[in-house]
C-alpha atoms as a PDB file:
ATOM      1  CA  UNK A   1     115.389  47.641-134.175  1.00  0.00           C
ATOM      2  CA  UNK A   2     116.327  51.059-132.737  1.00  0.00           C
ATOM      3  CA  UNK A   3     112.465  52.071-133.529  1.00  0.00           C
ATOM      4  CA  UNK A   4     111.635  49.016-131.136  1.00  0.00           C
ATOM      5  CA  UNK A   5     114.064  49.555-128.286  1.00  0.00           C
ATOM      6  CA  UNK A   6     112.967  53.546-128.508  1.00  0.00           C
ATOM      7  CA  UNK A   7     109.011  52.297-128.169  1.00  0.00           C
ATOM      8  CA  UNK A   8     110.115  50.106-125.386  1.00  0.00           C
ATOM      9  CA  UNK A   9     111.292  52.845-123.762  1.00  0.00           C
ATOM     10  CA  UNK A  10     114.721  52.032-123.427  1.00  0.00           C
ATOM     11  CA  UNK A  11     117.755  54.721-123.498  1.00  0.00           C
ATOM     12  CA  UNK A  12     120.587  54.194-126.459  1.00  0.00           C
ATOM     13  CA  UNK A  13     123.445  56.269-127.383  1.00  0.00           C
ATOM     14  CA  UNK A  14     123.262  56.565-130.976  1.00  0.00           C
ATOM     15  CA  UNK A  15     126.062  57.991-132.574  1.00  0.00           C
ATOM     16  CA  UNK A  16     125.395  58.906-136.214  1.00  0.00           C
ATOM     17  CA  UNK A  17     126.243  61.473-138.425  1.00  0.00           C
ATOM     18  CA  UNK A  18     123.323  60.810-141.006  1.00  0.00           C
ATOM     19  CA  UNK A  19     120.681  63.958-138.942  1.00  0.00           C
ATOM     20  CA  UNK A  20     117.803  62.680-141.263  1.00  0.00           C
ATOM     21  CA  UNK A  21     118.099  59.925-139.322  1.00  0.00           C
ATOM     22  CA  UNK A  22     118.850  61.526-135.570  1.00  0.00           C
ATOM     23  CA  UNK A  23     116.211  64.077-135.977  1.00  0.00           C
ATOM     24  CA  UNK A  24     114.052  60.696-136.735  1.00  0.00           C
ATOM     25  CA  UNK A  25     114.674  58.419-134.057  1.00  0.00           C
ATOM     26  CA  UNK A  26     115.875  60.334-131.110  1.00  0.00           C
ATOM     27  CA  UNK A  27     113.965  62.878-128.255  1.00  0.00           C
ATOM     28  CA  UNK A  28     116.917  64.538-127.094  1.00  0.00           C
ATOM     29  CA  UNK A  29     119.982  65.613-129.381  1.00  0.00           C
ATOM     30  CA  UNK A  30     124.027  66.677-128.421  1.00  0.00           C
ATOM     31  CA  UNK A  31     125.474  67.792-131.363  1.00  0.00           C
ATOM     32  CA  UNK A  32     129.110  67.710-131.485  1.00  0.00           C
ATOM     33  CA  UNK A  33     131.522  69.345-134.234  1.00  0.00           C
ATOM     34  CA  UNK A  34     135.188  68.649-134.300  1.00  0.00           C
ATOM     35  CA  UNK A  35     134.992  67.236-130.036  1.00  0.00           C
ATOM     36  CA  UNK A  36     132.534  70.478-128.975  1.00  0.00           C
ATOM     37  CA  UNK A  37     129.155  70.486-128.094  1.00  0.00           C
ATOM     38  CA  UNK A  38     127.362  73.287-130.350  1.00  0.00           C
ATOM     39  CA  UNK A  39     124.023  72.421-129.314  1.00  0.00           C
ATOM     40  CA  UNK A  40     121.584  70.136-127.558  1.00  0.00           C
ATOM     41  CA  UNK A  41     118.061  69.456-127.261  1.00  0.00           C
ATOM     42  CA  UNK A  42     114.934  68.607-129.056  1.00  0.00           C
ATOM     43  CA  UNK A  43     115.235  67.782-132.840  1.00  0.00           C
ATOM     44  CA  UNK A  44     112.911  70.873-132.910  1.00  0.00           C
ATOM     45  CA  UNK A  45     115.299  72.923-131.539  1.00  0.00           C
ATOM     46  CA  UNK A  46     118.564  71.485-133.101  1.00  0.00           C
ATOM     47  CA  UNK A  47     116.422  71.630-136.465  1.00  0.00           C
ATOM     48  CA  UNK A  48     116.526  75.612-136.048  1.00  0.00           C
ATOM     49  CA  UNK A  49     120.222  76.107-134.177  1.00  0.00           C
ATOM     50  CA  UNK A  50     122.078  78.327-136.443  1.00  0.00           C
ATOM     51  CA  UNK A  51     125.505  76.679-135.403  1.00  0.00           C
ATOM     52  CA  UNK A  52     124.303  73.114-136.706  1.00  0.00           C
ATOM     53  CA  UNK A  53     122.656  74.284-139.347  1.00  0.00           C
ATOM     54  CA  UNK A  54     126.058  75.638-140.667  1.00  0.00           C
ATOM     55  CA  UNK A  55     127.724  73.145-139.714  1.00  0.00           C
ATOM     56  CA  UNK A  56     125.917  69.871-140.901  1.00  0.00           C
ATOM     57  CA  UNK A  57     122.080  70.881-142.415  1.00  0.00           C
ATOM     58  CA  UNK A  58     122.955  73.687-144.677  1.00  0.00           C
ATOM     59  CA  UNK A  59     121.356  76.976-145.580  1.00  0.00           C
ATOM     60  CA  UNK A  60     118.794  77.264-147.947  1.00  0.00           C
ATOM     61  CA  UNK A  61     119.609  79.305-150.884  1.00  0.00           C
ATOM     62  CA  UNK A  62     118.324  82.880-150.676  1.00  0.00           C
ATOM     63  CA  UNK A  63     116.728  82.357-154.700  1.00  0.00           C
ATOM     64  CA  UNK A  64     117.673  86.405-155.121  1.00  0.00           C
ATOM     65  CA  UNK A  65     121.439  85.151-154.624  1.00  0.00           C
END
């Protein structure tokens, strides 16, 4: 449904905390942690933030670690 409304053009405020899903469905991303905005923009852009990366993606292991 959110896939149709999206294609439709229509504007939703989707909160989720699943970002497989986020970086799916939406154009433009706010990312919040604890109440603060740490970043916003493309799910391009918050794919490569180094705040939410930390904070909700995760680092990939170095494998020399």
């Amino acid at each position: 449904r959110v896939q149709q409304l999206r294609a439709d053009g229509i504007s939703i405020l989707l909160v989720e905390h699943d970002m497989k899903s986020v970086m799916r469905l939406c154009d433009r991303i706010t990312v919040l942690n604890f109440g603060r905005v740490i970043a916003e923009g493309t799910p391009d852009e918050i794919g490569r933030h180094p705040e939410v990366i930390k904070a909700y993606l995760g680092q990939k292991r170095n494998s020399d670690a």
